[in-house]
PDB file of N, CA and C in Angstrom:
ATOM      1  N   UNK A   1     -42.255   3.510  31.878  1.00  0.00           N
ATOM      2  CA  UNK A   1     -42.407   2.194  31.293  1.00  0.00           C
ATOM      3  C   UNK A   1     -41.908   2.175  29.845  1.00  0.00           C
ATOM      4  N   UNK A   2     -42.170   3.266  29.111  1.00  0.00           N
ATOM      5  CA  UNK A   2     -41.644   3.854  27.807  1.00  0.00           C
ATOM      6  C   UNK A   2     -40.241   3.221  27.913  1.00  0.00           C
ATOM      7  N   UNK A   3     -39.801   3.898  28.535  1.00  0.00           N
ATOM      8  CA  UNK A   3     -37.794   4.205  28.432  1.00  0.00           C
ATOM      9  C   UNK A   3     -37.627   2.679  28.748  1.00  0.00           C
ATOM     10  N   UNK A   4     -38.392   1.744  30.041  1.00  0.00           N
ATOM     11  CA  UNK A   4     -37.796   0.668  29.967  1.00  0.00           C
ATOM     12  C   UNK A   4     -37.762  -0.261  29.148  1.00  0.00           C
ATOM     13  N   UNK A   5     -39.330  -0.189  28.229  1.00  0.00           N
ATOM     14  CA  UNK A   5     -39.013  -1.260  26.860  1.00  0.00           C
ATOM     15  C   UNK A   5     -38.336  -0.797  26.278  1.00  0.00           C
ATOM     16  N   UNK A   6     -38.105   0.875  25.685  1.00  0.00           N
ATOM     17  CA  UNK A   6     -36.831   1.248  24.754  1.00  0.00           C
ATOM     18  C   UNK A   6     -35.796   0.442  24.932  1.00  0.00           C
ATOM     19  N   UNK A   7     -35.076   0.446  26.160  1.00  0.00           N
ATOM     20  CA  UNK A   7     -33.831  -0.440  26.860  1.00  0.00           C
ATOM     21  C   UNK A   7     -33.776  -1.399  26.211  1.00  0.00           C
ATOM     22  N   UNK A   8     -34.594  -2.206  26.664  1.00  0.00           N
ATOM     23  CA  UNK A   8     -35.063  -3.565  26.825  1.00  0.00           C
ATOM     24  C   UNK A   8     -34.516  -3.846  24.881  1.00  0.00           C
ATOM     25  N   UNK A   9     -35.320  -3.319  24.220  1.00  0.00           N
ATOM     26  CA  UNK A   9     -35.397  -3.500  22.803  1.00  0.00           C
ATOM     27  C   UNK A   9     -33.823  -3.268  22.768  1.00  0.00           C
ATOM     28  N   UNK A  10     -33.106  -1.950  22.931  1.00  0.00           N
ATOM     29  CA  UNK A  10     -31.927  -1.666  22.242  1.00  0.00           C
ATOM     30  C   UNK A  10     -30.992  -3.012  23.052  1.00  0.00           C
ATOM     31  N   UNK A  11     -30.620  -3.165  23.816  1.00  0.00           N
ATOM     32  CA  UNK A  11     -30.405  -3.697  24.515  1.00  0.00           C
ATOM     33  C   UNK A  11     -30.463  -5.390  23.822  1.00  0.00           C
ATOM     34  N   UNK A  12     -31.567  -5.660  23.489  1.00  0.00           N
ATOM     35  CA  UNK A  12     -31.803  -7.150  22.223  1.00  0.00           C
ATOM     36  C   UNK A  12     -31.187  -7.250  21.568  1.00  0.00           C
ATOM     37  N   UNK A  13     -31.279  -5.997  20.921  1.00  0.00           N
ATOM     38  CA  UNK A  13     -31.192  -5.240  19.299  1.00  0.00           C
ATOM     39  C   UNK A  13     -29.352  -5.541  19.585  1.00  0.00           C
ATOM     40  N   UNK A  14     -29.004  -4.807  20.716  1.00  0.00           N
ATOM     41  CA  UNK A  14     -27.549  -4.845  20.437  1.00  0.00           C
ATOM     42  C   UNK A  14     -26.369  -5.917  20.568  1.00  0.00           C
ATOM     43  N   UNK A  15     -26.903  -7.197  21.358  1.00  0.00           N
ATOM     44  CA  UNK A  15     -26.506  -8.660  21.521  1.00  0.00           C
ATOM     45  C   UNK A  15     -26.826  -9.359  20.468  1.00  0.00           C
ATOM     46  N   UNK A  16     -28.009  -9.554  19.829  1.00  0.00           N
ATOM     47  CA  UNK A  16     -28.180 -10.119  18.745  1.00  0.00           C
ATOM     48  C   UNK A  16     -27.282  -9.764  17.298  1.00  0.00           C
ATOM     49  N   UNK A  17     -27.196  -7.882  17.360  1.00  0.00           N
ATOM     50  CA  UNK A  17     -26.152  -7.545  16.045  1.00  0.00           C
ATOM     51  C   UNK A  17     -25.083  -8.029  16.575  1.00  0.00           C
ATOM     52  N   UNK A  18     -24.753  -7.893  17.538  1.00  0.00           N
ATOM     53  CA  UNK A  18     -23.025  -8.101  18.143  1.00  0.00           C
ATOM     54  C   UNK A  18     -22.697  -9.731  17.844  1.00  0.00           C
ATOM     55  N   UNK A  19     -23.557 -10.249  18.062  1.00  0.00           N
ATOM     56  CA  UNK A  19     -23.187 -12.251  17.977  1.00  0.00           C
ATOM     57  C   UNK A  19     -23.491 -11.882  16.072  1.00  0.00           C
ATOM     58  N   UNK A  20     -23.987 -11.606  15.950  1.00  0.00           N
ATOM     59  CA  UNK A  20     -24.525 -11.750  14.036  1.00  0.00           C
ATOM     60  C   UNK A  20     -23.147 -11.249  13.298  1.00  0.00           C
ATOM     61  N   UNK A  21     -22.506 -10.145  14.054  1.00  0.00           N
ATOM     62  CA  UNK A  21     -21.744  -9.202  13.856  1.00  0.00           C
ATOM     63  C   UNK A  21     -20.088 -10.469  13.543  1.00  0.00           C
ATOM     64  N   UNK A  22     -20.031 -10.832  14.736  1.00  0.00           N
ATOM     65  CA  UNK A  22     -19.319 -11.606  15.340  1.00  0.00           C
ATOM     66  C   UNK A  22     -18.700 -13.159  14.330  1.00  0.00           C
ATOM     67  N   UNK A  23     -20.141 -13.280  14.035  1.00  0.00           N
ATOM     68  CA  UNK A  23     -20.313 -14.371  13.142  1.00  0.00           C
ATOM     69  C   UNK A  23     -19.387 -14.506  11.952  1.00  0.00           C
ATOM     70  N   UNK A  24     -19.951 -13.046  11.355  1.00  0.00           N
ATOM     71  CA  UNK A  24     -19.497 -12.898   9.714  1.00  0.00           C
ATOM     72  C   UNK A  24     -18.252 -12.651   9.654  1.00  0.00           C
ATOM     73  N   UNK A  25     -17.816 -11.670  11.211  1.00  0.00           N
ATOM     74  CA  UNK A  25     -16.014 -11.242  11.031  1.00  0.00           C
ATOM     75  C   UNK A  25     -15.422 -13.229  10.987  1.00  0.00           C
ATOM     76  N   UNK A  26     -16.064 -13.495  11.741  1.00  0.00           N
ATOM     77  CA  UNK A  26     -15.087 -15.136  11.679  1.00  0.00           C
ATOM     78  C   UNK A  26     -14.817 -15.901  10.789  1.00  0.00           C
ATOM     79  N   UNK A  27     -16.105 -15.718   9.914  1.00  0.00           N
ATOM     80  CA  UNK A  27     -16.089 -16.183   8.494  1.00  0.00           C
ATOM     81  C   UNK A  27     -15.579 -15.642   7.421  1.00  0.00           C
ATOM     82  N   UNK A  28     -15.081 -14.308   7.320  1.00  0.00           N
ATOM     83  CA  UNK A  28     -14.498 -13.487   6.347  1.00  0.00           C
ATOM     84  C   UNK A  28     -12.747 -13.615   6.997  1.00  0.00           C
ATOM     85  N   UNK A  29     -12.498 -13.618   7.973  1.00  0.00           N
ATOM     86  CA  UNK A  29     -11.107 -14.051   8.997  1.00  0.00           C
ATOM     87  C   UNK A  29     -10.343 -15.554   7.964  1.00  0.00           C
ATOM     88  N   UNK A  30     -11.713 -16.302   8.442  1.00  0.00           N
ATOM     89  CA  UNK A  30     -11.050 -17.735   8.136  1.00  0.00           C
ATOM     90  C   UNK A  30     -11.215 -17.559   6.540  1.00  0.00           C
ATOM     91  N   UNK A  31     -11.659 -17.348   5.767  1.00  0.00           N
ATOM     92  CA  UNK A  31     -11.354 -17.147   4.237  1.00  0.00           C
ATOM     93  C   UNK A  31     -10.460 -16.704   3.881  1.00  0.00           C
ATOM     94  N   UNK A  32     -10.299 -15.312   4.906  1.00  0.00           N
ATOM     95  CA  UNK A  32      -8.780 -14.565   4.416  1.00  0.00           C
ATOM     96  C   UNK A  32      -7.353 -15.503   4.775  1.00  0.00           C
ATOM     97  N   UNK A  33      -7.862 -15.690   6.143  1.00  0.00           N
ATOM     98  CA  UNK A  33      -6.603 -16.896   6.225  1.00  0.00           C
ATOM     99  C   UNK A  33      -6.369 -18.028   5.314  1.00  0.00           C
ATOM    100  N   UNK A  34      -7.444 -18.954   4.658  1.00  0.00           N
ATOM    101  CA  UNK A  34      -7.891 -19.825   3.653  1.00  0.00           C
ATOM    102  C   UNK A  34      -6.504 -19.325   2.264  1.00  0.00           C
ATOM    103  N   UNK A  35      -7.030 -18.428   1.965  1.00  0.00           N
ATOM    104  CA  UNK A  35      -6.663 -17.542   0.854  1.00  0.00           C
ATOM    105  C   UNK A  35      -5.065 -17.118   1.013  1.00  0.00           C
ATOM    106  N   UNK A  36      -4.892 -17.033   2.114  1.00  0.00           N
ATOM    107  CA  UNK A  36      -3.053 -16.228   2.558  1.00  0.00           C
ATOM    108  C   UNK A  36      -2.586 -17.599   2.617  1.00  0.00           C
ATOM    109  N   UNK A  37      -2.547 -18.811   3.484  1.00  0.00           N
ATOM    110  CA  UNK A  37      -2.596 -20.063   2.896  1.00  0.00           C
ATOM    111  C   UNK A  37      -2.129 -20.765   1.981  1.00  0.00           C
ATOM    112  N   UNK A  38      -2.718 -20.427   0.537  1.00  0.00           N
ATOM    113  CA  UNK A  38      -2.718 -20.829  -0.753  1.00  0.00           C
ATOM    114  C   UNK A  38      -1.364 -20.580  -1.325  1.00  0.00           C
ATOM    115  N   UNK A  39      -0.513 -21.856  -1.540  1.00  0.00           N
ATOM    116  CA  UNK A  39       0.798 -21.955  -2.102  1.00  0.00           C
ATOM    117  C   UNK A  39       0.839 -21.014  -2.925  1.00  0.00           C
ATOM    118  N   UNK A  40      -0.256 -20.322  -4.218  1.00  0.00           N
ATOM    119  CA  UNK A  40      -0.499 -19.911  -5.310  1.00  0.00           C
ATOM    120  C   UNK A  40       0.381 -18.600  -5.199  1.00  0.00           C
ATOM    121  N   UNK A  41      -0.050 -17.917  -3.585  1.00  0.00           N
ATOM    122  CA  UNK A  41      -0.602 -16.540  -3.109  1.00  0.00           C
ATOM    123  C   UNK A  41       0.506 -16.664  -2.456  1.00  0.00           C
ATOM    124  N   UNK A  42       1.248 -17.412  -1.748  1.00  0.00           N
ATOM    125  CA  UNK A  42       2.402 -16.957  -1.028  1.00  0.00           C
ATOM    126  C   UNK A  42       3.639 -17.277  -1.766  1.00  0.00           C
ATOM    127  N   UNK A  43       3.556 -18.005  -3.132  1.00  0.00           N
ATOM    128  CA  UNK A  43       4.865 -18.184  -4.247  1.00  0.00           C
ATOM    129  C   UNK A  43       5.067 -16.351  -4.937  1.00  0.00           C
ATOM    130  N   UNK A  44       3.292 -15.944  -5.374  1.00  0.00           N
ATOM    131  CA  UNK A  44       3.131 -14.195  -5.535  1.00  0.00           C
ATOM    132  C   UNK A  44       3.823 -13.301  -4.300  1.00  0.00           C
ATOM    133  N   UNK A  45       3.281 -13.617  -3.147  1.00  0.00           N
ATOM    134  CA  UNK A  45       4.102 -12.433  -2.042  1.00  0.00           C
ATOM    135  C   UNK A  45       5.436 -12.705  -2.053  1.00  0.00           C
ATOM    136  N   UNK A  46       6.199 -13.676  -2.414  1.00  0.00           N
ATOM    137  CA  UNK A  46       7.556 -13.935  -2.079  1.00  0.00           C
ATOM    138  C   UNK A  46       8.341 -13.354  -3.252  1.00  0.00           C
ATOM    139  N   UNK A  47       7.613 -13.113  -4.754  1.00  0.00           N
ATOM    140  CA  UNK A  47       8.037 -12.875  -5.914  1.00  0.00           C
ATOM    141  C   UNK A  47       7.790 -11.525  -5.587  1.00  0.00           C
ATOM    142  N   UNK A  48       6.692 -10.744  -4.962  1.00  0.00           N
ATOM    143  CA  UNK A  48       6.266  -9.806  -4.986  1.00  0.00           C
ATOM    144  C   UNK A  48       7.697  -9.022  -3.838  1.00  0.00           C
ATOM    145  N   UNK A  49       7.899  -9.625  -2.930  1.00  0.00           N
ATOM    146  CA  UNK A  49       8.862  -9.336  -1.921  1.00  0.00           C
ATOM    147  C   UNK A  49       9.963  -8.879  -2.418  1.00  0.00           C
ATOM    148  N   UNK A  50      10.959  -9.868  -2.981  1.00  0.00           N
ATOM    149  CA  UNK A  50      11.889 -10.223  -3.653  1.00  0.00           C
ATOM    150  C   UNK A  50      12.388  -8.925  -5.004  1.00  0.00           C
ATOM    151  N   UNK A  51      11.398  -8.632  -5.078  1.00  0.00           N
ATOM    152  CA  UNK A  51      10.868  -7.706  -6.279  1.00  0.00           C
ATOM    153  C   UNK A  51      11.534  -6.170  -5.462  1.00  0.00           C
ATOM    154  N   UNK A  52      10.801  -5.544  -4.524  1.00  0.00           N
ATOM    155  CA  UNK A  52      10.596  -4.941  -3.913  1.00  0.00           C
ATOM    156  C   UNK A  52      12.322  -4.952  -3.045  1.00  0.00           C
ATOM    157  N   UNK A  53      12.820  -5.559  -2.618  1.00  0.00           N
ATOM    158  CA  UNK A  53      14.266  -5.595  -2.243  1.00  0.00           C
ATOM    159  C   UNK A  53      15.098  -5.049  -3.232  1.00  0.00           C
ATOM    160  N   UNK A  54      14.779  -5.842  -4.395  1.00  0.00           N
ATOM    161  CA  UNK A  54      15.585  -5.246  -5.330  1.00  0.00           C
ATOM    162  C   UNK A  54      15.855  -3.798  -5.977  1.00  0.00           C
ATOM    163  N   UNK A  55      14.179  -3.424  -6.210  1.00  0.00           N
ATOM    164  CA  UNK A  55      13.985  -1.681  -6.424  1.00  0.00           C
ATOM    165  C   UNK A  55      14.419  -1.139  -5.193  1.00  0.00           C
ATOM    166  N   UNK A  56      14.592  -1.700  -4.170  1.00  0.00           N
ATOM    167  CA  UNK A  56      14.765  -0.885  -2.742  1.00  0.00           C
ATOM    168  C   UNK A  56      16.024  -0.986  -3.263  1.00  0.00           C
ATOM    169  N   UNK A  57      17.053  -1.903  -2.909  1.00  0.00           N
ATOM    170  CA  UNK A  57      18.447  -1.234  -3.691  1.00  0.00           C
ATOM    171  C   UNK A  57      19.051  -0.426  -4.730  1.00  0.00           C
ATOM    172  N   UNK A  58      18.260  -1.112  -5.628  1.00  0.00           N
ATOM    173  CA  UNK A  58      18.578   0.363  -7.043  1.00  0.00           C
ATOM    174  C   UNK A  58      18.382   2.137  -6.530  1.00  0.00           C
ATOM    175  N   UNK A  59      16.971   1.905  -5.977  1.00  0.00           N
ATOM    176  CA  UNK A  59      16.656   3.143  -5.445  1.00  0.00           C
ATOM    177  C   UNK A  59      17.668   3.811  -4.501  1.00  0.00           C
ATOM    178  N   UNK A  60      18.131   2.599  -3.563  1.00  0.00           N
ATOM    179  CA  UNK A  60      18.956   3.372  -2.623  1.00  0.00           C
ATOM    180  C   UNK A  60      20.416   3.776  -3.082  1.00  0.00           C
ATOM    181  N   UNK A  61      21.069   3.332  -4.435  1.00  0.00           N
ATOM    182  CA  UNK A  61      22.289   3.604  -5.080  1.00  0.00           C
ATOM    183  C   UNK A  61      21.913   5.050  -5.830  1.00  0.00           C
ATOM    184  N   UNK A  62      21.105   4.986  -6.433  1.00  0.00           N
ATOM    185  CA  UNK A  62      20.540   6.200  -7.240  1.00  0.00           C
ATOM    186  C   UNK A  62      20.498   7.157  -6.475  1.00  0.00           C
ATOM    187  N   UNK A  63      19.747   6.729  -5.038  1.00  0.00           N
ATOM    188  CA  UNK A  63      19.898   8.448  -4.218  1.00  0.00           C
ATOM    189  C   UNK A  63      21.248   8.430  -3.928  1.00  0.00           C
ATOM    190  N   UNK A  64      21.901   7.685  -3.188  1.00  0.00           N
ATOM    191  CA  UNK A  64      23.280   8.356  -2.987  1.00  0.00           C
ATOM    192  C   UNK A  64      23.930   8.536  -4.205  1.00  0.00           C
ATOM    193  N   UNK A  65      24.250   8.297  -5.368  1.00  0.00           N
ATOM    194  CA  UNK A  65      24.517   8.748  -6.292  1.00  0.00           C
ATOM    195  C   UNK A  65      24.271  10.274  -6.628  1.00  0.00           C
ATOM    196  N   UNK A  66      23.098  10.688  -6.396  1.00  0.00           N
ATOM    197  CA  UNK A  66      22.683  11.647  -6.836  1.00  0.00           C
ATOM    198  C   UNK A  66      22.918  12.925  -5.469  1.00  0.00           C
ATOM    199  N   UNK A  67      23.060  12.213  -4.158  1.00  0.00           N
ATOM    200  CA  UNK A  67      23.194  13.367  -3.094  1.00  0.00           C
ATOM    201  C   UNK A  67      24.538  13.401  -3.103  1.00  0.00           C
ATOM    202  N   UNK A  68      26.059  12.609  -3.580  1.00  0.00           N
ATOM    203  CA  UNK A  68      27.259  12.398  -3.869  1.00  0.00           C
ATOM    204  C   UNK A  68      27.437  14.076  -4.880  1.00  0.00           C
ATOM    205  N   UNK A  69      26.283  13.943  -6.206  1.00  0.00           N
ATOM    206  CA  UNK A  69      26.757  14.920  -6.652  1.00  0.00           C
ATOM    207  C   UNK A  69      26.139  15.991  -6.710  1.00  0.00           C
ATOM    208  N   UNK A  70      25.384  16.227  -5.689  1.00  0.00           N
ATOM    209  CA  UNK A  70      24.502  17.072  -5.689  1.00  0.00           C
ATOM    210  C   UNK A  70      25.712  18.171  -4.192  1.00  0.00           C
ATOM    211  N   UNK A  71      26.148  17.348  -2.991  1.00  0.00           N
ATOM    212  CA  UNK A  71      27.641  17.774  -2.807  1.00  0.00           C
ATOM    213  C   UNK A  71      28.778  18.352  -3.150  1.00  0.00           C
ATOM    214  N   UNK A  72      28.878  17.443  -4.353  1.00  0.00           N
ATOM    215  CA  UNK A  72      30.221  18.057  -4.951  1.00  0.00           C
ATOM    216  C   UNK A  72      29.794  19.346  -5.527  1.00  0.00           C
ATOM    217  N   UNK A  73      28.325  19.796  -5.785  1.00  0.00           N
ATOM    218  CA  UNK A  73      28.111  21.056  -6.664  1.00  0.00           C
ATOM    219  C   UNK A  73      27.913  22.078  -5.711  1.00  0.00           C
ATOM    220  N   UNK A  74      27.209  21.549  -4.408  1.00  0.00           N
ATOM    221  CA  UNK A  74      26.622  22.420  -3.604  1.00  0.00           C
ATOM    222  C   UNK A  74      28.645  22.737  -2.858  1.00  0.00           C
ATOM    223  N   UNK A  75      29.733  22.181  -2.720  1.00  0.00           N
ATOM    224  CA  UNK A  75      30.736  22.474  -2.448  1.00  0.00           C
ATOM    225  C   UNK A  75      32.004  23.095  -3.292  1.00  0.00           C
ATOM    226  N   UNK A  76      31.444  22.998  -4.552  1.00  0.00           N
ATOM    227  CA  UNK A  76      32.344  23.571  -5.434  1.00  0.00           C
ATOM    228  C   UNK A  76      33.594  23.042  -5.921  1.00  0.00           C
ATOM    229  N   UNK A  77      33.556  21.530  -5.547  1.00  0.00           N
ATOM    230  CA  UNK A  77      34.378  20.543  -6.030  1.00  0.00           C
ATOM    231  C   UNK A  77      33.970  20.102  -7.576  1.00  0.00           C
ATOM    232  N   UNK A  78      33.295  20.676  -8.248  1.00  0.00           N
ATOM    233  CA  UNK A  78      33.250  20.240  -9.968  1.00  0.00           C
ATOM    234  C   UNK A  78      32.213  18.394  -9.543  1.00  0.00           C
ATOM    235  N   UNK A  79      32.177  18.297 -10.357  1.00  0.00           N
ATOM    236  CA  UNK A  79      31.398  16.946 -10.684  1.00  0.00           C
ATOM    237  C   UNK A  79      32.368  15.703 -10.094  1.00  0.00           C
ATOM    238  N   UNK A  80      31.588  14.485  -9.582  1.00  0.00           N
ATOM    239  CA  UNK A  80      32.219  13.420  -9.462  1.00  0.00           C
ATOM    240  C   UNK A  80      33.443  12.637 -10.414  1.00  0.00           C
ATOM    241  N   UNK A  81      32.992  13.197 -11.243  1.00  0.00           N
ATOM    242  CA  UNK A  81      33.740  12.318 -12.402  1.00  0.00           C
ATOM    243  C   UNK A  81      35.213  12.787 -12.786  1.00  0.00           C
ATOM    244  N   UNK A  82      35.449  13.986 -11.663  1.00  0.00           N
ATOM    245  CA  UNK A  82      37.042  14.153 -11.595  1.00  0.00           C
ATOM    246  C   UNK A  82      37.149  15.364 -12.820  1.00  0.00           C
ATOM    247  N   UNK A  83      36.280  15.788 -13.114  1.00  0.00           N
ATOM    248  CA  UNK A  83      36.216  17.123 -14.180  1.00  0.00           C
ATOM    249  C   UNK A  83      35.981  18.252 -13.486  1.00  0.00           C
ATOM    250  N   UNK A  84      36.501  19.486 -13.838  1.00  0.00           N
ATOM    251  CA  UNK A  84      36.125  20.662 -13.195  1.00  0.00           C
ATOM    252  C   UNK A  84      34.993  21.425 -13.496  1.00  0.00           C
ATOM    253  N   UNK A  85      34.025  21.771 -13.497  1.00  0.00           N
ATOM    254  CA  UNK A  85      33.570  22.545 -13.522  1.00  0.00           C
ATOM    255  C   UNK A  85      32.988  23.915 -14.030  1.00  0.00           C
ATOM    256  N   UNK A  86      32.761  24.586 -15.136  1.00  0.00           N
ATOM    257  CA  UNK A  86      33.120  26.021 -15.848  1.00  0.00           C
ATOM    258  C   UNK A  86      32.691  27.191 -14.319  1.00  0.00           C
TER     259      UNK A  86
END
């Protein structure tokens, strides 16, 4: 009889957290959506984006730049810049 009210209780216990549970994710959901939304916040991600393209290109000239002459040394062709080498 023990074990079956245990059940019984967890069993309450665990429908009631689960809907309570349930509740708050929906309400913290729709805020976040509320918030992503906001002209304010998506003029920032687009600046923030935009941003981020750009260092992505610099970055990606700089490495090949740098594996260009990191080549010419590891091959014994002297430096890019058409100079030889000592």
């Amino acid at each position: 009889m023990a074990k079956l009210s245990f059940l019984a209780g967890f069993g309450a216990g665990y429908v009631l957290g689960a809907r309570a549970g349930r509740e708050r994710y929906d309400q913290i959901a729709d805020k976040a959506q509320g918030v992503w939304r906001d002209p304010r916040v998506q003029e920032k991600a687009d600046q923030a984006q935009h941003l981020v393209k750009e260092k992505v290109s610099e970055a990606g000239s700089a490495a090949g730049d740098l594996a260009t002459a990191a080549g010419a040394k590891v091959t014994g062709h002297g430096d890019v810049s058409g100079q030889a080498t000592p």
